[in-house]
N, C-alpha and C. Protein backbone atom coordinates (compact mmCIF):
# COMPACT_ATOMS: atom_id res chain seq x y z
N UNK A 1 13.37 -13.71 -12.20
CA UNK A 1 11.97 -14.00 -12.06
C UNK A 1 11.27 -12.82 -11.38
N UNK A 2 10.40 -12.35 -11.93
CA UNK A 2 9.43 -11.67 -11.50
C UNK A 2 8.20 -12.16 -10.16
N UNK A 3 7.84 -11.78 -9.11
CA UNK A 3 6.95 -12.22 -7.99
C UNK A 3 5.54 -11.48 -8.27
N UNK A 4 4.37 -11.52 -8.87
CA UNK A 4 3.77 -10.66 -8.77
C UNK A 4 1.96 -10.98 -7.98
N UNK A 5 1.52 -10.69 -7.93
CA UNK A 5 0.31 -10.92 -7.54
C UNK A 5 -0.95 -9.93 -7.77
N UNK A 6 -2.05 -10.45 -7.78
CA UNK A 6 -3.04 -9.82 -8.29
C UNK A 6 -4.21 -9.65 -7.01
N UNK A 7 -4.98 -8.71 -6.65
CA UNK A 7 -5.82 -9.26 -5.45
C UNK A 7 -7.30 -7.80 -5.46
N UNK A 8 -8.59 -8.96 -5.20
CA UNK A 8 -9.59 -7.77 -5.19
C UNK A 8 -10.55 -8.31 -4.09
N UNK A 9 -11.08 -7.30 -3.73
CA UNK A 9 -12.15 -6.88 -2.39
C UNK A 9 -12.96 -6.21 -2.48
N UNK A 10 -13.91 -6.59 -2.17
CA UNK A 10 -14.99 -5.60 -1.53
C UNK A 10 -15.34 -4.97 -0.31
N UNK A 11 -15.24 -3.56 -0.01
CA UNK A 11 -15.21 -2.74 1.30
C UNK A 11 -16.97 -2.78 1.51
N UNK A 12 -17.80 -3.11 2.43
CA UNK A 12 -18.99 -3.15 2.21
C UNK A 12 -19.08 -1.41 3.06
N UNK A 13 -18.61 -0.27 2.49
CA UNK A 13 -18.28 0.80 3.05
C UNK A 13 -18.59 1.46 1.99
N UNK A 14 -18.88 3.04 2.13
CA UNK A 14 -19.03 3.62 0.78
C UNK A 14 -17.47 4.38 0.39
N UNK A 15 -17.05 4.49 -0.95
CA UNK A 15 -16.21 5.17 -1.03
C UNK A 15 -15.15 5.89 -0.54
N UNK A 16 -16.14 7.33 0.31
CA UNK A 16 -15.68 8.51 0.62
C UNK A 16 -15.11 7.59 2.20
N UNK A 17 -15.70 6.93 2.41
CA UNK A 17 -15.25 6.64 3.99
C UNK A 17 -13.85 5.75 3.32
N UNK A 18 -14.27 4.90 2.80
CA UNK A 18 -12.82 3.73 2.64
C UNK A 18 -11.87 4.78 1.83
N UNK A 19 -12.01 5.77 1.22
CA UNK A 19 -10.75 6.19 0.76
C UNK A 19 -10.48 7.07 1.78
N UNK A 20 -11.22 8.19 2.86
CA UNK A 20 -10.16 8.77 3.97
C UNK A 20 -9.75 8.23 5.12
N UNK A 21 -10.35 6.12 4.88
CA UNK A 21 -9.47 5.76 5.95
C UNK A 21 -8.23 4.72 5.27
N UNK A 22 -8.27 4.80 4.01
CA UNK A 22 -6.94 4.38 3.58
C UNK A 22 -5.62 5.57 3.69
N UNK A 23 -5.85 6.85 3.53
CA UNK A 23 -5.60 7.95 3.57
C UNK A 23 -4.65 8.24 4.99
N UNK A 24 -5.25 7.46 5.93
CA UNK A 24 -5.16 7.87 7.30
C UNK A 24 -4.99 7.10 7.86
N UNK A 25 -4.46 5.48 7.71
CA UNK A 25 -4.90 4.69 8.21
C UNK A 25 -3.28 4.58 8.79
N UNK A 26 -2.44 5.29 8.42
CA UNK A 26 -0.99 4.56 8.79
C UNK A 26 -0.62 6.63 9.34
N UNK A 27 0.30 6.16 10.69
CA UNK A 27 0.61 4.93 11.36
C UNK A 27 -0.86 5.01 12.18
N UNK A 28 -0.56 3.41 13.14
CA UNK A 28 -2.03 3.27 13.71
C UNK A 28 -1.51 2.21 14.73
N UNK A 29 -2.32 1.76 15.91
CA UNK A 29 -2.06 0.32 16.79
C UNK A 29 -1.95 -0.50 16.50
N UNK A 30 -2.46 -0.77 14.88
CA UNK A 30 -2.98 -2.54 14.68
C UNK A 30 -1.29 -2.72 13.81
N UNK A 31 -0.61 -1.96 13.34
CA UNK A 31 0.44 -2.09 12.24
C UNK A 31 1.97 -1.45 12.96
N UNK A 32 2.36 -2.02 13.65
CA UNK A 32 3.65 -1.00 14.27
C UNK A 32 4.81 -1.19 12.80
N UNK A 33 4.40 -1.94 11.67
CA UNK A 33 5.41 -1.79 10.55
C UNK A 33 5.43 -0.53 10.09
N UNK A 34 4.63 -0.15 9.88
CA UNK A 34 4.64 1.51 9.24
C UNK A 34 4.87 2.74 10.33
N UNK A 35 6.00 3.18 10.46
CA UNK A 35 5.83 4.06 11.79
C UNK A 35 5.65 5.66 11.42
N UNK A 36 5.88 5.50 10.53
CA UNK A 36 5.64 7.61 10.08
C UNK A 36 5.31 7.12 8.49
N UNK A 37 4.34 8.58 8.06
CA UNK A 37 4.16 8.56 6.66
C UNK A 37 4.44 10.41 6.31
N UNK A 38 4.86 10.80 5.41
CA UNK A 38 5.00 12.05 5.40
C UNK A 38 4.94 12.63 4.02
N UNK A 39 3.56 13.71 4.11
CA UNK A 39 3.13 13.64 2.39
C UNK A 39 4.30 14.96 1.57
N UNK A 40 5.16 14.07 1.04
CA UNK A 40 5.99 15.67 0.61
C UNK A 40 5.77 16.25 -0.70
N UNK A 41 4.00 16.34 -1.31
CA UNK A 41 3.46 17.05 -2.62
C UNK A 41 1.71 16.83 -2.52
N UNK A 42 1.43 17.77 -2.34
CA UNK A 42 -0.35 17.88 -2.66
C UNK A 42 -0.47 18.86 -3.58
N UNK A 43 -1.18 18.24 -4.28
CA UNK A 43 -1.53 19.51 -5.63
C UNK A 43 -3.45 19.05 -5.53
N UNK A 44 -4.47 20.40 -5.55
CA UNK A 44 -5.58 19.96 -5.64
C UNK A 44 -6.14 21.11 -7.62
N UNK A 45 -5.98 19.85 -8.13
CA UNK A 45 -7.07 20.89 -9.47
C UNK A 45 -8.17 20.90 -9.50
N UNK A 46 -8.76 21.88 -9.86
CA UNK A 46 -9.77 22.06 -9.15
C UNK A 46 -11.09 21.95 -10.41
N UNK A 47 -9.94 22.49 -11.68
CA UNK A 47 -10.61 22.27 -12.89
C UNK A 47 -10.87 21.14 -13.06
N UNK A 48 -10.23 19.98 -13.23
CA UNK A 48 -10.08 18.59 -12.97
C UNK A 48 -11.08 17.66 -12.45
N UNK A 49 -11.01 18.22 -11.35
CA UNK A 49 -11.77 17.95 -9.78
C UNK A 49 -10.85 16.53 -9.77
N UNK A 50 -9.69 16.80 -9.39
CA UNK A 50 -8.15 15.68 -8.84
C UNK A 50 -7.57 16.28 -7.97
N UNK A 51 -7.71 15.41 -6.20
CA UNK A 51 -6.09 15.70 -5.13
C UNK A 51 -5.71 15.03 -5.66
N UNK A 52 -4.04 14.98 -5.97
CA UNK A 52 -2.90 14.20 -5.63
C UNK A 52 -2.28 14.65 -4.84
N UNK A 53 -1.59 13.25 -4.60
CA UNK A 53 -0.65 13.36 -3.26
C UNK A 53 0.51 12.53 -3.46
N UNK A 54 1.59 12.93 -3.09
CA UNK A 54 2.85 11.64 -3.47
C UNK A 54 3.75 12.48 -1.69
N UNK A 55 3.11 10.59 -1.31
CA UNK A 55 4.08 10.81 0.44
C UNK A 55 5.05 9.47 0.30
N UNK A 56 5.40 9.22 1.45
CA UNK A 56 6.55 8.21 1.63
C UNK A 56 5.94 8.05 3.25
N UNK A 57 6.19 6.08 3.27
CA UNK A 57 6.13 5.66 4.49
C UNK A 57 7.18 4.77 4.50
N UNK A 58 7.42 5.60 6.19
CA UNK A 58 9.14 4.88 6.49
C UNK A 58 8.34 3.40 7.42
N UNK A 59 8.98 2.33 7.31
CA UNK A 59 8.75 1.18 8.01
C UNK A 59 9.72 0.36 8.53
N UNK A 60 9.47 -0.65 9.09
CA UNK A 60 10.49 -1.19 9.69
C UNK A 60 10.80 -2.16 8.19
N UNK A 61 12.11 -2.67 9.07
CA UNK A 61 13.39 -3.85 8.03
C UNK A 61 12.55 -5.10 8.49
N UNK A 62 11.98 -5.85 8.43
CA UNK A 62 11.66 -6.81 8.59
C UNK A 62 12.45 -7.80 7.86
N UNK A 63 13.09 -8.13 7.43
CA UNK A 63 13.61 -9.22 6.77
C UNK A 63 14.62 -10.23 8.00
N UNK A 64 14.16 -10.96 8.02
CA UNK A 64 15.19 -11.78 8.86
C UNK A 64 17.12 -11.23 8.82
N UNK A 65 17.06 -12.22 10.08
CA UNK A 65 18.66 -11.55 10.44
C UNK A 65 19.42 -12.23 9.13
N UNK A 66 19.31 -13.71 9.10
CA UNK A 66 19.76 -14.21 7.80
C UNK A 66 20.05 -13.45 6.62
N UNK A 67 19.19 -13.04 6.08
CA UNK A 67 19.50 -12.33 4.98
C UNK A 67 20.10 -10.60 5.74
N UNK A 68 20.02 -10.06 6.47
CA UNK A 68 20.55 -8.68 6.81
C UNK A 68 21.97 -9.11 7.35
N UNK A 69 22.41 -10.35 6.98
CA UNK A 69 23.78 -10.31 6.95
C UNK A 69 24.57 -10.03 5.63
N UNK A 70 23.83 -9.63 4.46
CA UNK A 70 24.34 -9.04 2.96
C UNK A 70 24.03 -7.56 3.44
N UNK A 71 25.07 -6.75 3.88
CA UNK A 71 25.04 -5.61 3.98
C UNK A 71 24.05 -4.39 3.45
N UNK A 72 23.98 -4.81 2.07
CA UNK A 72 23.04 -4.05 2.00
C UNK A 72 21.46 -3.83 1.69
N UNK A 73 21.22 -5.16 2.83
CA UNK A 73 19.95 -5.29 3.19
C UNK A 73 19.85 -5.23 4.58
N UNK A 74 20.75 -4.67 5.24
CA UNK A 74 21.25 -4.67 6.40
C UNK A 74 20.94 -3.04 7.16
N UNK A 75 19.77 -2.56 6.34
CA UNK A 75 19.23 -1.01 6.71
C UNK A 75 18.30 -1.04 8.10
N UNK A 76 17.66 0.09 8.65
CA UNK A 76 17.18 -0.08 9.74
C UNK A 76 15.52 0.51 9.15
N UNK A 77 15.64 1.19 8.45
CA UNK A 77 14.19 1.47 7.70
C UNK A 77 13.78 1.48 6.51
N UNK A 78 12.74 1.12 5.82
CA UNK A 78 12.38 1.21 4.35
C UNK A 78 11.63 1.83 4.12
N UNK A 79 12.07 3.03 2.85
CA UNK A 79 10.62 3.71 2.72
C UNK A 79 10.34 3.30 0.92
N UNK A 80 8.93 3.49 1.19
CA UNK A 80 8.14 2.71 0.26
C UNK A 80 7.48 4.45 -0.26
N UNK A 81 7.24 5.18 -1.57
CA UNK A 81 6.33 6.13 -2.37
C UNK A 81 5.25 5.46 -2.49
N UNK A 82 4.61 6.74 -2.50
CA UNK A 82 2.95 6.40 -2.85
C UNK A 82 2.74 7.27 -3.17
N UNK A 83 2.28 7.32 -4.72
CA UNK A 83 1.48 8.50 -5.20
C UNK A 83 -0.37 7.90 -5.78
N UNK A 84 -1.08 9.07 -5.25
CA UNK A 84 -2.65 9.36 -4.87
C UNK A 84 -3.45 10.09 -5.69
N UNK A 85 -4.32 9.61 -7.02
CA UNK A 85 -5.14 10.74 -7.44
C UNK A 85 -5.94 10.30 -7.14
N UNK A 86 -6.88 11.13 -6.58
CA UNK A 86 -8.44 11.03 -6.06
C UNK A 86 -9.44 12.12 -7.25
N UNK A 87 -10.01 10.97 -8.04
CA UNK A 87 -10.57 11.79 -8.83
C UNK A 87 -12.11 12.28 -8.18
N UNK A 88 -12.72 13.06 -8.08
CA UNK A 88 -13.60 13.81 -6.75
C UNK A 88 -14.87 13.29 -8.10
N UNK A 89 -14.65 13.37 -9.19
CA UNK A 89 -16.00 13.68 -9.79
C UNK A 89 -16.39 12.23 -10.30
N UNK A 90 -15.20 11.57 -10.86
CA UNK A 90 -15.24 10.33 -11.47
C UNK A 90 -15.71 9.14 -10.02
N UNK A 91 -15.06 9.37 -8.67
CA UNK A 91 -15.21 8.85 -7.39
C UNK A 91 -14.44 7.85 -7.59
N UNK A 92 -13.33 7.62 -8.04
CA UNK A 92 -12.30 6.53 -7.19
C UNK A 92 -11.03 7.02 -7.01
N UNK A 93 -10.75 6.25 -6.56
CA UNK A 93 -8.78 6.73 -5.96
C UNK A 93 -7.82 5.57 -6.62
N UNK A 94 -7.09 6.25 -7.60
CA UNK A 94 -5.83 5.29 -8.29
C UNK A 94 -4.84 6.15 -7.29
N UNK A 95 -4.05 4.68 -7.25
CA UNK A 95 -2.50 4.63 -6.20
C UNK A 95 -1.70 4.23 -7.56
N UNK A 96 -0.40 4.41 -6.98
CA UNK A 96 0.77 4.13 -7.65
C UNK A 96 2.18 4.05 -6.24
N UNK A 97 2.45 2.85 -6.50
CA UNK A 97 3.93 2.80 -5.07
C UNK A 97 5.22 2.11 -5.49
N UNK A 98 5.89 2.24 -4.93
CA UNK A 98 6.94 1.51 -4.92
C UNK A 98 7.73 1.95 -4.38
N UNK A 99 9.76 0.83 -4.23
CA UNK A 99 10.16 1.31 -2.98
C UNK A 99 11.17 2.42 -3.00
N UNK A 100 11.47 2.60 -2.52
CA UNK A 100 13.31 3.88 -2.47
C UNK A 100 14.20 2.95 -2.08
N UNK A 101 14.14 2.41 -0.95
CA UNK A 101 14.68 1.75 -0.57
C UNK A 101 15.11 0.27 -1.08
N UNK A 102 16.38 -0.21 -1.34
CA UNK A 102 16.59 -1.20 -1.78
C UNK A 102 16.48 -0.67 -3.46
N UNK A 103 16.14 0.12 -4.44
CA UNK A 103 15.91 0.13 -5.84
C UNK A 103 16.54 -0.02 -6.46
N UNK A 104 18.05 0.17 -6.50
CA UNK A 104 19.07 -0.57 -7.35
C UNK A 104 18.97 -1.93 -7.24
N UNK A 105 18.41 -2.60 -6.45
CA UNK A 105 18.71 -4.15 -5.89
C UNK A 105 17.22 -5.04 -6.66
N UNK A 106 16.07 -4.09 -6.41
CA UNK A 106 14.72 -4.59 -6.02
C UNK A 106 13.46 -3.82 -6.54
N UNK A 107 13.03 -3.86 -7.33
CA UNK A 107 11.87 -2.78 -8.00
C UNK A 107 10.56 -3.74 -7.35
N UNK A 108 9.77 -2.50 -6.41
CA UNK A 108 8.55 -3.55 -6.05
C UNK A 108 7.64 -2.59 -6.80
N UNK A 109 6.20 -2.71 -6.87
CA UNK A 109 5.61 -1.62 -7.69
C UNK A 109 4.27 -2.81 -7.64
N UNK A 110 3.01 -0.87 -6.92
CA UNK A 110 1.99 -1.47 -6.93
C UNK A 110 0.83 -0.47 -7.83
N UNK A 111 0.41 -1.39 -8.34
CA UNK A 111 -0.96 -0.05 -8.69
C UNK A 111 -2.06 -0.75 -8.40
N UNK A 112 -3.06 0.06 -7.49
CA UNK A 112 -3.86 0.10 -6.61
C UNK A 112 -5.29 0.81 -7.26
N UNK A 113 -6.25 0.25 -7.35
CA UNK A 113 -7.77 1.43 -7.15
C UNK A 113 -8.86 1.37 -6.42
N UNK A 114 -9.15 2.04 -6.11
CA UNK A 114 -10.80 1.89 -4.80
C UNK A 114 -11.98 2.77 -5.82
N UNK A 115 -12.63 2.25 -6.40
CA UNK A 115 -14.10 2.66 -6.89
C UNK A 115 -15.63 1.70 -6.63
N UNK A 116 -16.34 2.95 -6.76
CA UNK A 116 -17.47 2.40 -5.99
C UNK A 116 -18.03 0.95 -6.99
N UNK A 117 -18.88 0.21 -6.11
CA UNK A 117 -18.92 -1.25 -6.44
C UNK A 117 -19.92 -0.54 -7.42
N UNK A 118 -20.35 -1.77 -9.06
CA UNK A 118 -20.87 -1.16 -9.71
C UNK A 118 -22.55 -1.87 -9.37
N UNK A 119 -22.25 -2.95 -8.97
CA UNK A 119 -23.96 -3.32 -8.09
C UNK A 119 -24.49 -2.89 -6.81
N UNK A 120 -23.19 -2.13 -5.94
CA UNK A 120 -23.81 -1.24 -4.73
C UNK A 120 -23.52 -0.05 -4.94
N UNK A 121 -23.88 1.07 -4.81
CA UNK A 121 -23.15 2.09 -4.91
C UNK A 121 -22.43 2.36 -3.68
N UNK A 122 -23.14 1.62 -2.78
CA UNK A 122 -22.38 1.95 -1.15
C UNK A 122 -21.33 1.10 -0.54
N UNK A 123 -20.56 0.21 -1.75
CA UNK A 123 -19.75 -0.70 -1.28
C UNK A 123 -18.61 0.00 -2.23
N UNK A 124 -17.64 -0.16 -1.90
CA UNK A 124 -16.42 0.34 -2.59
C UNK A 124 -15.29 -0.63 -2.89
N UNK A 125 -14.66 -1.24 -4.52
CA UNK A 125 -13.94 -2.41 -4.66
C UNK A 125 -12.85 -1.71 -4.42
N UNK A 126 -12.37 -2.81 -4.44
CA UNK A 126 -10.39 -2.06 -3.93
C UNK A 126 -9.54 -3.93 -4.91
N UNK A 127 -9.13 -3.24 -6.38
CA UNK A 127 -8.45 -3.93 -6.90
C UNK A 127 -6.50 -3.40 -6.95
N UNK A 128 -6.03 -4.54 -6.94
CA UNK A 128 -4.68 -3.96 -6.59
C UNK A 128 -3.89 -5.36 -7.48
N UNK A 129 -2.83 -4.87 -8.42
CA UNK A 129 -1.62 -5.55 -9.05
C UNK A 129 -0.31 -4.98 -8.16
N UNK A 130 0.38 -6.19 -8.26
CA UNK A 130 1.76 -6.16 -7.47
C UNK A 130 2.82 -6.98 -8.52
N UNK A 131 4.00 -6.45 -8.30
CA UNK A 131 4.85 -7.19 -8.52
C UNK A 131 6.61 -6.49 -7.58
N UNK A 132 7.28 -7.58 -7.78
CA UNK A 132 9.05 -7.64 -7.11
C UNK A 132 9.51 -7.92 -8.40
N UNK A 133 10.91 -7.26 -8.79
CA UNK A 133 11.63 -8.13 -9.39
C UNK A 133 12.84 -7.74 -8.96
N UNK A 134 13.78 -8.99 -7.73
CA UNK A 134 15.02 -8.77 -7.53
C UNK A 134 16.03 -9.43 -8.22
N UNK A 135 16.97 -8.36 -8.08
CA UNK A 135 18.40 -8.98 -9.29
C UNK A 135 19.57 -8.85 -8.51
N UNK A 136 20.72 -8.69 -8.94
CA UNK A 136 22.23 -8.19 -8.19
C UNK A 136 22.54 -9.25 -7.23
N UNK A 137 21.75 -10.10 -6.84
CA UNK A 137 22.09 -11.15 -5.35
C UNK A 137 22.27 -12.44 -5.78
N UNK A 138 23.10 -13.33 -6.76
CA UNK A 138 22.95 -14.05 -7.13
C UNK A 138 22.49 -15.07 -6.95
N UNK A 139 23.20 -16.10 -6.02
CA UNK A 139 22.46 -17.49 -5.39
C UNK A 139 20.91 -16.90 -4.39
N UNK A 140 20.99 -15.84 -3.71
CA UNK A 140 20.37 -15.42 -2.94
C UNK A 140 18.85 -14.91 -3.31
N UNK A 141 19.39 -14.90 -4.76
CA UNK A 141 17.80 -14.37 -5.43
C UNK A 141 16.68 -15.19 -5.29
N UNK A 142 16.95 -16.25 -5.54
CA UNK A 142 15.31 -17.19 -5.21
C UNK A 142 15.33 -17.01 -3.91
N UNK A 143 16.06 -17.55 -3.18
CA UNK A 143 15.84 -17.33 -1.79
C UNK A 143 14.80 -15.68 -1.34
N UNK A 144 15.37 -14.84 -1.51
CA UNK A 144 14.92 -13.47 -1.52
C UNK A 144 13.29 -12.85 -1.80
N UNK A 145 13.26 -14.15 -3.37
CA UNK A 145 11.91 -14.20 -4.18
C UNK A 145 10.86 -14.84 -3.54
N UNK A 146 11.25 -15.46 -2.71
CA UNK A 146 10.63 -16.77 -1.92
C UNK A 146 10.29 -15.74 -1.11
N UNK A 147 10.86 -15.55 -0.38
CA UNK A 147 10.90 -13.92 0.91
C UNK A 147 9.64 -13.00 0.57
N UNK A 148 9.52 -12.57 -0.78
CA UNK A 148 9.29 -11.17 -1.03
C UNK A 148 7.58 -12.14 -1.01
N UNK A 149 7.41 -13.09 -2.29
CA UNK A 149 6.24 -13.53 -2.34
C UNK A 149 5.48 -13.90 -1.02
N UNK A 150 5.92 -14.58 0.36
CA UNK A 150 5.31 -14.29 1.11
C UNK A 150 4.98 -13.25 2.02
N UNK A 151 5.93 -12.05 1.97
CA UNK A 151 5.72 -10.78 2.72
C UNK A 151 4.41 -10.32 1.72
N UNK A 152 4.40 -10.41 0.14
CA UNK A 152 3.07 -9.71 -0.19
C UNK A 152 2.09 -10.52 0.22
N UNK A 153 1.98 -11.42 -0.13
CA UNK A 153 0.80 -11.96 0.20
C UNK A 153 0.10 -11.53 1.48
N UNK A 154 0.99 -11.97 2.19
CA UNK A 154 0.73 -11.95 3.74
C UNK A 154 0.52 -9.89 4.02
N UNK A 155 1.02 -8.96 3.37
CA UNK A 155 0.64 -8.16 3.56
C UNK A 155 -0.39 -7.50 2.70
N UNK A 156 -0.80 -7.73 1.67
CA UNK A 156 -2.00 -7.40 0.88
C UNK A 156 -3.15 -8.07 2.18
N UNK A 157 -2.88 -9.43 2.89
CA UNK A 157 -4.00 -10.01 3.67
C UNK A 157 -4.32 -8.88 5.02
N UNK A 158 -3.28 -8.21 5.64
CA UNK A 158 -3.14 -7.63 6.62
C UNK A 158 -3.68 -6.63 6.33
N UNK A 159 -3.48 -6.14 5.37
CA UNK A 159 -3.81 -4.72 5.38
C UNK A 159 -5.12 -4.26 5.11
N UNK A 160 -6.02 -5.63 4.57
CA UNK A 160 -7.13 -5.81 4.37
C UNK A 160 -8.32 -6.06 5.29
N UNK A 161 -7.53 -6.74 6.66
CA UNK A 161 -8.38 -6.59 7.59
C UNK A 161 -8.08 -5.22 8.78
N UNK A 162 -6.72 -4.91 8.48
CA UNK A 162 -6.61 -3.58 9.13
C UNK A 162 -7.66 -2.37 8.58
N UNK A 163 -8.10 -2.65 7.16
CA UNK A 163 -8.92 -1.19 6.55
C UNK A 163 -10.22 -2.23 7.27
N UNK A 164 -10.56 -3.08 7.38
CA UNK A 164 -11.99 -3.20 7.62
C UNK A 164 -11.83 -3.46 9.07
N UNK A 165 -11.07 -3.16 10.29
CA UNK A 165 -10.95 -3.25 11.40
C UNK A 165 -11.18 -1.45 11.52
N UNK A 166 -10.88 -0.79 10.68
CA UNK A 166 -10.64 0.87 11.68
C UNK A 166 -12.10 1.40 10.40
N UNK A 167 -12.43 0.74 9.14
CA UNK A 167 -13.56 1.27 8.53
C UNK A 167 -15.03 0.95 9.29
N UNK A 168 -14.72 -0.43 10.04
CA UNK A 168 -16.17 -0.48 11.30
C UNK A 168 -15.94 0.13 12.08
N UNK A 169 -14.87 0.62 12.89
CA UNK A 169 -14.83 1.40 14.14
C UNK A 169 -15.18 2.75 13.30
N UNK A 170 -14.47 3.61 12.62
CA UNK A 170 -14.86 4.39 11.95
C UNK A 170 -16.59 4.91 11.55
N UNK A 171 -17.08 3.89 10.80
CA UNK A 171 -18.16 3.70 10.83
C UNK A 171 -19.39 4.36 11.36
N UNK A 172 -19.22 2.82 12.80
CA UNK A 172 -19.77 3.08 13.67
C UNK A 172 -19.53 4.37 14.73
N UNK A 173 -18.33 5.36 14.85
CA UNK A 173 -18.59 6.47 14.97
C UNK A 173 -19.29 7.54 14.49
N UNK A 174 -19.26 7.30 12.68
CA UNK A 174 -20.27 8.13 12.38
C UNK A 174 -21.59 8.30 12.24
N UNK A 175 -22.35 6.79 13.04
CA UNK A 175 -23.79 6.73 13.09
C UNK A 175 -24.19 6.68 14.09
N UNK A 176 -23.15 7.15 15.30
CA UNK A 176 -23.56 8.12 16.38
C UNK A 176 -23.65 9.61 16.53
């Protein structure tokens, strides 16, 4: 079985701000899951007018002790890819992620976009598809599936008020 989920928002932020504080937003106070991110490829074309970027953020194992008694879920960090084109002229940012960690076991995979709202220009949507599909663990797989569907949920929700917790502070720095 496949876990997937679908989820969209509105940043009442313009663009350029919500995409360099998605950019920047990890690591930070509000999230001690993500503890380092480290971009290992920037290419800027210029003909194009496209950055990409493809980094990796290492995070913590969160999975209960229960299940980190199957060895090899039994790691101390997960890193999750993310690759970034920011198209400069078109104005939105397509993502692409998924994990390293666990991938023989577990394919998670997100594709992500932030473009400007088409009835504000100063609000920016942020639509995002998800899906898990774990295999190799037999009895353990629903169990696992059960697992995974509430870690997204619950983290598509988090991460949503973390960008609009540091995009008002943000913000409001820049209209001083």
């Amino acid at each position: 079985m496949v876990v997937t989920i679908d989820f969209q928002h509105v940043f009442k932020h313009p663009l350029q701000l919500v995409v360099e504080t998605h950019l920047t937003k990890y690591p930070n106070a509000k999230d001690k899951w993500v503890f380092k991110v480290e971009t290992l490829e920037r290419k800027i074309d210029l003909s194009k007018g496209v950055d990409y970027r493809r980094r990796w953020a290492f995070c913590e194992n969160i999975l209960p002790n229960i299940l980190r008694q199957v060895s090899a879920l039994n790691v101390k960090e997960l890193i999750l890819e993310e690759e970034a084109w920011l198209n400069i002229r078109s104005g939105h940012l397509q993502l692409k992620s998924r994990n390293i960690t666990w991938a023989s076991y577990a394919r998670m995979s997100e594709e992500s976009k932030f473009a400007r709202a088409d009835d504000n220009p100063n609000w920016t949507v942020f639509k995002q598809h998800g899906q898990i599909d774990i295999n190799n663990f037999g009895p353990l797989t629903h169990l696992l599936e059960m697992f995974a569907s509430k870690i997204i949920n619950y983290g598509v929700q988090k991460t949503v008020r973390i960008m609009e917790e540091l995009l008002t502070e943000r913000a409001g720095k820049s209209d001083s």
